[in-house]
C-alpha atoms as a PDB file:
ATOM      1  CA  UNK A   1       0.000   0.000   0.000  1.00  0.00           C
ATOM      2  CA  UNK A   2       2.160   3.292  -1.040  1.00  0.00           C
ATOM      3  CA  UNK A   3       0.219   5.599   0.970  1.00  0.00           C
ATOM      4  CA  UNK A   4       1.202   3.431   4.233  1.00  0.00           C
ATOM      5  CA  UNK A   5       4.648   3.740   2.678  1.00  0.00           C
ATOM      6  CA  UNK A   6       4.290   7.774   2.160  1.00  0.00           C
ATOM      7  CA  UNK A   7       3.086   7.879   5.851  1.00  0.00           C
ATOM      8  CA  UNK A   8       5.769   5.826   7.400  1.00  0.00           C
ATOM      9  CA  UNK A   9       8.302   7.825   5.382  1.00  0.00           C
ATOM     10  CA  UNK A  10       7.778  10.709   7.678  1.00  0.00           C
ATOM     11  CA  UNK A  11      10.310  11.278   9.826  1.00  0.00           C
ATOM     12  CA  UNK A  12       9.365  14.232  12.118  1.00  0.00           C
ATOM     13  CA  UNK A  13       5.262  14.105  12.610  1.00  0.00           C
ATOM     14  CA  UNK A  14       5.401  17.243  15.553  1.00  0.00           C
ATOM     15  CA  UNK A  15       6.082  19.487  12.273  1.00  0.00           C
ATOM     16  CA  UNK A  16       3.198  17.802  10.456  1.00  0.00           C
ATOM     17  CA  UNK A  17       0.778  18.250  13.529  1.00  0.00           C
ATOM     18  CA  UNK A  18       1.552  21.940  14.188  1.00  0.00           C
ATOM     19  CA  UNK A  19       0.267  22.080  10.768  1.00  0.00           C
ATOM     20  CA  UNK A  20       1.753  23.889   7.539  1.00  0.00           C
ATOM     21  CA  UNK A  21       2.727  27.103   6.784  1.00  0.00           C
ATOM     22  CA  UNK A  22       0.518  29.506   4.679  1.00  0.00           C
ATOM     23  CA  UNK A  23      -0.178  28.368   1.783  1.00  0.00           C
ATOM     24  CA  UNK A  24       1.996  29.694  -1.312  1.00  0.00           C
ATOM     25  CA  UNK A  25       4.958  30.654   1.122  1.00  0.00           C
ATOM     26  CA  UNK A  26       8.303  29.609   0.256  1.00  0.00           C
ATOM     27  CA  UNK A  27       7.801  27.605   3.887  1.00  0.00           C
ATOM     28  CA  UNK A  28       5.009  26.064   2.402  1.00  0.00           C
ATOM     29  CA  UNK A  29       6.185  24.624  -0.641  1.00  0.00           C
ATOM     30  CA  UNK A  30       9.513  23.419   1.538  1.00  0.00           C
ATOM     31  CA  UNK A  31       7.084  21.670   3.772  1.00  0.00           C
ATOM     32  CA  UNK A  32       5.051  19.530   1.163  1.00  0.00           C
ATOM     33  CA  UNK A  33       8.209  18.729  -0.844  1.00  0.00           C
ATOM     34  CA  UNK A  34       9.792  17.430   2.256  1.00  0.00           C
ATOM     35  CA  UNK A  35       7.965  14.191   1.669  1.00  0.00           C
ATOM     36  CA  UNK A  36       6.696  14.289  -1.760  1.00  0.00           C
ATOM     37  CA  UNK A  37       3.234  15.808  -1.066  1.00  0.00           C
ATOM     38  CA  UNK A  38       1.933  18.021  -4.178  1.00  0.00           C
ATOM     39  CA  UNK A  39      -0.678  20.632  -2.923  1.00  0.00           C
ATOM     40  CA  UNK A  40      -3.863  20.701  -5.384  1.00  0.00           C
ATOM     41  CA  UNK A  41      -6.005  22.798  -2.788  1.00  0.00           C
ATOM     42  CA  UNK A  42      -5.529  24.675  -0.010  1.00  0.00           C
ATOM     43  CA  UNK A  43      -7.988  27.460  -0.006  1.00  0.00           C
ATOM     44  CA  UNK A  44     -10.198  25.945   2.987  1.00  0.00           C
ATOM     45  CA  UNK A  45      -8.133  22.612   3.670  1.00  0.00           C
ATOM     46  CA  UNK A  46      -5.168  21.417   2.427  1.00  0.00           C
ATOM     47  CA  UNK A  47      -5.112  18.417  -0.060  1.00  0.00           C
ATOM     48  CA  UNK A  48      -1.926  16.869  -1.234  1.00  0.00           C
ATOM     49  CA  UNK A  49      -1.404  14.208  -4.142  1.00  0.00           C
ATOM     50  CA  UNK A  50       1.704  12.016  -2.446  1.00  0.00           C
ATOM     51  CA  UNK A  51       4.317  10.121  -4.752  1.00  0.00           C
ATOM     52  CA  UNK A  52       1.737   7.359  -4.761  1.00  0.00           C
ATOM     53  CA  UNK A  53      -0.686   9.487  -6.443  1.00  0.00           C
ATOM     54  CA  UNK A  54      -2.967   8.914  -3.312  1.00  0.00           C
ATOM     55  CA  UNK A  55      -5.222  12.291  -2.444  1.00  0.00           C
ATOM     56  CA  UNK A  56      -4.665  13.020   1.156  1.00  0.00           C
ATOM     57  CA  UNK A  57      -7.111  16.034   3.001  1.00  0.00           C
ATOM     58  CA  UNK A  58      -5.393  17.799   6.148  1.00  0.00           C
ATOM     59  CA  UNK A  59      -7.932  18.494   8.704  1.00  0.00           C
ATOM     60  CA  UNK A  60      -7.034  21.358  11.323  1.00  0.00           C
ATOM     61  CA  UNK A  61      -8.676  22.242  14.696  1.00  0.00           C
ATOM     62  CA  UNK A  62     -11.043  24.688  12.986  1.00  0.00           C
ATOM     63  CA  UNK A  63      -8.252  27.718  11.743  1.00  0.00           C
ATOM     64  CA  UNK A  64      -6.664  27.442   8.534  1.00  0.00           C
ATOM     65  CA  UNK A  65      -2.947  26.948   8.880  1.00  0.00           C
ATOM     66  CA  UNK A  66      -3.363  25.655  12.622  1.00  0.00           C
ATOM     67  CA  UNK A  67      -2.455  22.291  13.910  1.00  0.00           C
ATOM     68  CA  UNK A  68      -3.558  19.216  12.569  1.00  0.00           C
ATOM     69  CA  UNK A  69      -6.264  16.970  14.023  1.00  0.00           C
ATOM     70  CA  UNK A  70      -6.225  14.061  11.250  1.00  0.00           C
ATOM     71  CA  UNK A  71      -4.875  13.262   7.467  1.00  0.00           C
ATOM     72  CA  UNK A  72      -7.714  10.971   5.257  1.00  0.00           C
ATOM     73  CA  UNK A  73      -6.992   9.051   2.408  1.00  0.00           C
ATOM     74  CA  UNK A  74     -10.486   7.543   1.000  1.00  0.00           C
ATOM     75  CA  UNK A  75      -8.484   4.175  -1.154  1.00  0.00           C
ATOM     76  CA  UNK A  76     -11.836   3.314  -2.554  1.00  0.00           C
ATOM     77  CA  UNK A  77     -15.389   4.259  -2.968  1.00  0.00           C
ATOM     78  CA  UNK A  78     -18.261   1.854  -4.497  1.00  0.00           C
ATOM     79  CA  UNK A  79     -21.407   3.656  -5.170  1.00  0.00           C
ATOM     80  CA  UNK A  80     -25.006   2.099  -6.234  1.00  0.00           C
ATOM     81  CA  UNK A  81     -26.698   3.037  -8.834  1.00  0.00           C
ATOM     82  CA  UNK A  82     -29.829   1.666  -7.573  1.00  0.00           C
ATOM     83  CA  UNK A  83     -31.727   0.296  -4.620  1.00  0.00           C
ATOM     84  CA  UNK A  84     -31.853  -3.474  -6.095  1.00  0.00           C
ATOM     85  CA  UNK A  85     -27.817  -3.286  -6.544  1.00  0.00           C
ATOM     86  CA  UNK A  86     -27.278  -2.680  -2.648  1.00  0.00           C
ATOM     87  CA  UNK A  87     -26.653  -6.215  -2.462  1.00  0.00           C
ATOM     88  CA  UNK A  88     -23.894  -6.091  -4.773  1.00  0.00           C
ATOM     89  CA  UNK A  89     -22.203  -3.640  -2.579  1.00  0.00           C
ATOM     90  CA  UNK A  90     -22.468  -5.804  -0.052  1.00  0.00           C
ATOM     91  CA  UNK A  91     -20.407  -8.515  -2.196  1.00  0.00           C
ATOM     92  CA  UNK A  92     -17.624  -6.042  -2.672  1.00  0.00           C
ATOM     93  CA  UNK A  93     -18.068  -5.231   1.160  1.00  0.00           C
ATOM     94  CA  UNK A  94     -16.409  -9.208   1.493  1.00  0.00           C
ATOM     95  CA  UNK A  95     -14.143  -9.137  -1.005  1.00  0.00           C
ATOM     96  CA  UNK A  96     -12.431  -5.501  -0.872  1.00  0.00           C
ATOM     97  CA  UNK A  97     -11.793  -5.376   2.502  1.00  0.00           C
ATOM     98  CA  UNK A  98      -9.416  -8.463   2.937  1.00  0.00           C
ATOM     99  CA  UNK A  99      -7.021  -6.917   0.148  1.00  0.00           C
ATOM    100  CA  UNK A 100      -6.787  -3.810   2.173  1.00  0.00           C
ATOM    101  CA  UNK A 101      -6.470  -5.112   6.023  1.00  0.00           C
ATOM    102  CA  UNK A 102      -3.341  -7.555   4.553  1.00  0.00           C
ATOM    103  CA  UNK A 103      -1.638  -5.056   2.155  1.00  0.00           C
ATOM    104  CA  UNK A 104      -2.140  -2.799   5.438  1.00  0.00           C
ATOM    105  CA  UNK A 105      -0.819  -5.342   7.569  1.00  0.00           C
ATOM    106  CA  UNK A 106       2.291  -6.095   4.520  1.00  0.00           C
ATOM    107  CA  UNK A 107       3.359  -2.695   5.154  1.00  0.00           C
ATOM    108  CA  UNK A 108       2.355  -1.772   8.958  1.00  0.00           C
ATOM    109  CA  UNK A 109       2.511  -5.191  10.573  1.00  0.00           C
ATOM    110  CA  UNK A 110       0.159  -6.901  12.734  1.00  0.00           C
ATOM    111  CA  UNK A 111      -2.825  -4.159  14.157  1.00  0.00           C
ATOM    112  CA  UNK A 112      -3.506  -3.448  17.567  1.00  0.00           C
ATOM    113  CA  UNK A 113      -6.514  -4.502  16.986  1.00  0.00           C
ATOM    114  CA  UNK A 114      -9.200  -5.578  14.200  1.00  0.00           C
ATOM    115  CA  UNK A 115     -12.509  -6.169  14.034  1.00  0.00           C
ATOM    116  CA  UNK A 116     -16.452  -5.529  12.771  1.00  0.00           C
ATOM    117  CA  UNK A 117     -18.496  -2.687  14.254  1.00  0.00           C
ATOM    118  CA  UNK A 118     -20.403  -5.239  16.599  1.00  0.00           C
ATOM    119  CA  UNK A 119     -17.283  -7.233  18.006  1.00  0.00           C
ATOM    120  CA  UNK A 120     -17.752  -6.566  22.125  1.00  0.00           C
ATOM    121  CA  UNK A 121     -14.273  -5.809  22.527  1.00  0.00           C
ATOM    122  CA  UNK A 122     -14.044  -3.371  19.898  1.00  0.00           C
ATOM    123  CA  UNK A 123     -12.200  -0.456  21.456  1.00  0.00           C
ATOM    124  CA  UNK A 124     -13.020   3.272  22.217  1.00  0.00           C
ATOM    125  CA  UNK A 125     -11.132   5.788  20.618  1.00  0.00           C
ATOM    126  CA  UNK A 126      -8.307   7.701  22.509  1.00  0.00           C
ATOM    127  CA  UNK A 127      -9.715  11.221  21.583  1.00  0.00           C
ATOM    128  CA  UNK A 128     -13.701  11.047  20.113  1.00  0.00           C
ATOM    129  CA  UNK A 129     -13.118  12.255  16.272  1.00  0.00           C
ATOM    130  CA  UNK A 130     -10.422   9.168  16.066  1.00  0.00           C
ATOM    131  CA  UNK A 131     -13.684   6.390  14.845  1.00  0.00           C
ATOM    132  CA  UNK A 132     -17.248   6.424  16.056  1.00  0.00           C
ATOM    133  CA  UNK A 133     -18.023   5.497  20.127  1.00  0.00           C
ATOM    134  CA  UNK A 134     -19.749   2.270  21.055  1.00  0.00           C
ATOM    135  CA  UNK A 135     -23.796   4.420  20.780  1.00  0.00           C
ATOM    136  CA  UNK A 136     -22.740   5.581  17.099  1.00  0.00           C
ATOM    137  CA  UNK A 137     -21.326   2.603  15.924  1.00  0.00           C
ATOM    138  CA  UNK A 138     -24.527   0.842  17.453  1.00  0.00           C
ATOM    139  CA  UNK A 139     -26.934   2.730  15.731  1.00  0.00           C
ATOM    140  CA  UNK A 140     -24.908   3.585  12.086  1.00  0.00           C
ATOM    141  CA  UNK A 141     -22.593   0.137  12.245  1.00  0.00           C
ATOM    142  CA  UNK A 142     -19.685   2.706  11.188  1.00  0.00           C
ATOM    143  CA  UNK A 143     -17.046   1.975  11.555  1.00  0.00           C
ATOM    144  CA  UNK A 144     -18.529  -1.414   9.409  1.00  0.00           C
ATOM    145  CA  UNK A 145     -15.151  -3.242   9.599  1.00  0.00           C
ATOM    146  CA  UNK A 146     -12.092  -1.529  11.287  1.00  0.00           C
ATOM    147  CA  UNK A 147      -7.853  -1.935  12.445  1.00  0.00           C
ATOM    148  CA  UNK A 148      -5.810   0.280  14.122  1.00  0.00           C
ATOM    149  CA  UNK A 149      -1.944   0.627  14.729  1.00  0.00           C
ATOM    150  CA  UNK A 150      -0.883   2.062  18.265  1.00  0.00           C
ATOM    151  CA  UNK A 151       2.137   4.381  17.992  1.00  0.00           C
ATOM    152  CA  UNK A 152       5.340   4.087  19.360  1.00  0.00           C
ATOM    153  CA  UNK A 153       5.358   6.034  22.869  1.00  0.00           C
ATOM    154  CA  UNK A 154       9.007   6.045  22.043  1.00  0.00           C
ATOM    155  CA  UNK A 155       8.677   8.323  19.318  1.00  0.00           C
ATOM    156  CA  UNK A 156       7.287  11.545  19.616  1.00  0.00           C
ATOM    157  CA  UNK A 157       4.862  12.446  17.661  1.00  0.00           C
ATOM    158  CA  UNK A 158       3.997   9.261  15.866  1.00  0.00           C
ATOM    159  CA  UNK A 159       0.616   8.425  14.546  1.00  0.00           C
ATOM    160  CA  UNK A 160      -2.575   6.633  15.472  1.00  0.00           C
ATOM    161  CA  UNK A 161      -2.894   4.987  11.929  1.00  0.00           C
ATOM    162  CA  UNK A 162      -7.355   4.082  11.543  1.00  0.00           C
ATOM    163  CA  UNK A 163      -8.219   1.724   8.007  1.00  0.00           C
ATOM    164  CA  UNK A 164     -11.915   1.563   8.260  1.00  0.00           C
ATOM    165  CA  UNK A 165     -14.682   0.318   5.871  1.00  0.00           C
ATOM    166  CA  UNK A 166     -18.006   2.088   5.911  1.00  0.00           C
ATOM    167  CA  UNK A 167     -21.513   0.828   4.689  1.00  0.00           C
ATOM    168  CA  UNK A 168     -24.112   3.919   3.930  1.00  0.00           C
ATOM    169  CA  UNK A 169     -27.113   3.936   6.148  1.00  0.00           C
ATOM    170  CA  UNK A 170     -29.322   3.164   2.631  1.00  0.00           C
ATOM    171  CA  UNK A 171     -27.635  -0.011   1.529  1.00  0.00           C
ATOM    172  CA  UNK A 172     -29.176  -1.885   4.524  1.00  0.00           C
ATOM    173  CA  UNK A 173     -32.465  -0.774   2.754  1.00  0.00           C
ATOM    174  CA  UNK A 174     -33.866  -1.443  -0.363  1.00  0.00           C
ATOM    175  CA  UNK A 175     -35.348   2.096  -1.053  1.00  0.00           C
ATOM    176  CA  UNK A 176     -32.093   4.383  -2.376  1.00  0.00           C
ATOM    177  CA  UNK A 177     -28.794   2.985  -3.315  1.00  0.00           C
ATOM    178  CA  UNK A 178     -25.871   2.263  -1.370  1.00  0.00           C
ATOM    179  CA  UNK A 179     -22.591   2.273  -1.423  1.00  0.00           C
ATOM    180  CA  UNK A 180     -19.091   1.561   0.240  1.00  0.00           C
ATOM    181  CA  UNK A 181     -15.499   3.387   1.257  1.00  0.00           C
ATOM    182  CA  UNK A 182     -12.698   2.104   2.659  1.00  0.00           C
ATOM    183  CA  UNK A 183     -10.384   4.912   4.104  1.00  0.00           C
ATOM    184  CA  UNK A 184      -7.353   5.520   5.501  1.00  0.00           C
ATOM    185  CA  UNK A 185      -7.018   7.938   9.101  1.00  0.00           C
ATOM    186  CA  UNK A 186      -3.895   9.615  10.236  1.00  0.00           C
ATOM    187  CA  UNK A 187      -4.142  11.164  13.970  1.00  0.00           C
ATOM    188  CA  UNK A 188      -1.896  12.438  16.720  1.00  0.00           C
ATOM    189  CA  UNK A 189      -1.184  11.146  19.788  1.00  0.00           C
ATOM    190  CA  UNK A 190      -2.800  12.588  23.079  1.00  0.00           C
ATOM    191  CA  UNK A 191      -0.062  14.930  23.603  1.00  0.00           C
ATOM    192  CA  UNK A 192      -0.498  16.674  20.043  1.00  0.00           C
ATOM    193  CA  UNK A 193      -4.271  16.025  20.253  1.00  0.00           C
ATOM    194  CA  UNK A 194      -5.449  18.661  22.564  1.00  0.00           C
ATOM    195  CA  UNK A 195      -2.262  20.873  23.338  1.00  0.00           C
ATOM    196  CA  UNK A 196      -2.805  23.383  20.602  1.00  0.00           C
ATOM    197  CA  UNK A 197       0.917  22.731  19.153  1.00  0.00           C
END
């Protein structure tokens, strides 16, 4: 999976969670090019094309330019075109999200922990915008399937790394179509969560 690759290339994730520089600055470009990342927006929030040619949208606490609360990476998308092929998105459901969880797990190793949005151990997130609480996921099943890497605590800075697989409210129901994501989340640590750095 080259964006795992692009993620685990970076070698200094407090400058990526105090967020970038304004955009167009001499700063700026230096800070993207430090790992490849091409901007294509950053007007409201910052999206990046990496080497991999992955799209990657920088989410900040709410100010542009301030420090990052979570990088996304949607790897794919399957979309209905009607109610009566919801249950075809359910057949990709099975099949896609095997491929992802192993190339995940060729690049990341094993997960702290993996699972379907029902499994009784399934655990809460360190900081609430990580993945969906035990009452969300009970009433949307969202996060449908879901793995997560601990970081390091010996290495500051170092990500929570979330590959999740959603299922749209409608494709449970056979009025409007459906569909299917399976995305990629990048967050901080408690100490860069909630510090304002």
């Amino acid at each position: 999976m080259a964006e795992l690759a692009n993620m685990r290339a970076v070698d200094d994730w407090p400058s990526v969670w105090s967020g970038p520089p304004e955009g167009g600055s001499w700063e700026f470009r230096e800070w993207c090019s430090r790992y490849g990342w091409e901007p294509l927006t950053f007007d409201r929030q910052l999206r990046v094309r990496t080497p991999g040619g992955g799209k990657w949208t920088f989410y900040d606490r709410a100010a542009l330019w301030g420090p990052l609360i979570a990088l996304r990476h949607y790897a794919w998308q399957m979309r209905a075109d009607s109610a009566a092929e919801n249950s075809a998105v359910f057949g990709a459901v099975e099949e896609t999200w095997p491929a992802f969880l192993d190339a995940a797990v060729g690049v990341l190793g094993a997960p702290t922990w993996t699972g379907a949005w029902d499994a009784p151990d399934f655990p809460e997130p360190p900081q609430h915008w990580y993945w969906n609480g035990r009452d969300e996921r009970a009433l949307n099943r969202e996060p449908y399937r879901f793995a997560y890497w601990a970081p390091d605590p010996g290495i500051p800075g170092q990500p929570f790394i979330v590959l999740q697989q959603t299922v749209t409210f409608f494709t449970w129901a056979s009025e409007r179509p459906g569909g299917s994501a399976v995305s990629l989340g990048v967050f901080p640590p408690a100490e860069f969560a909630g510090t304002g750095r």
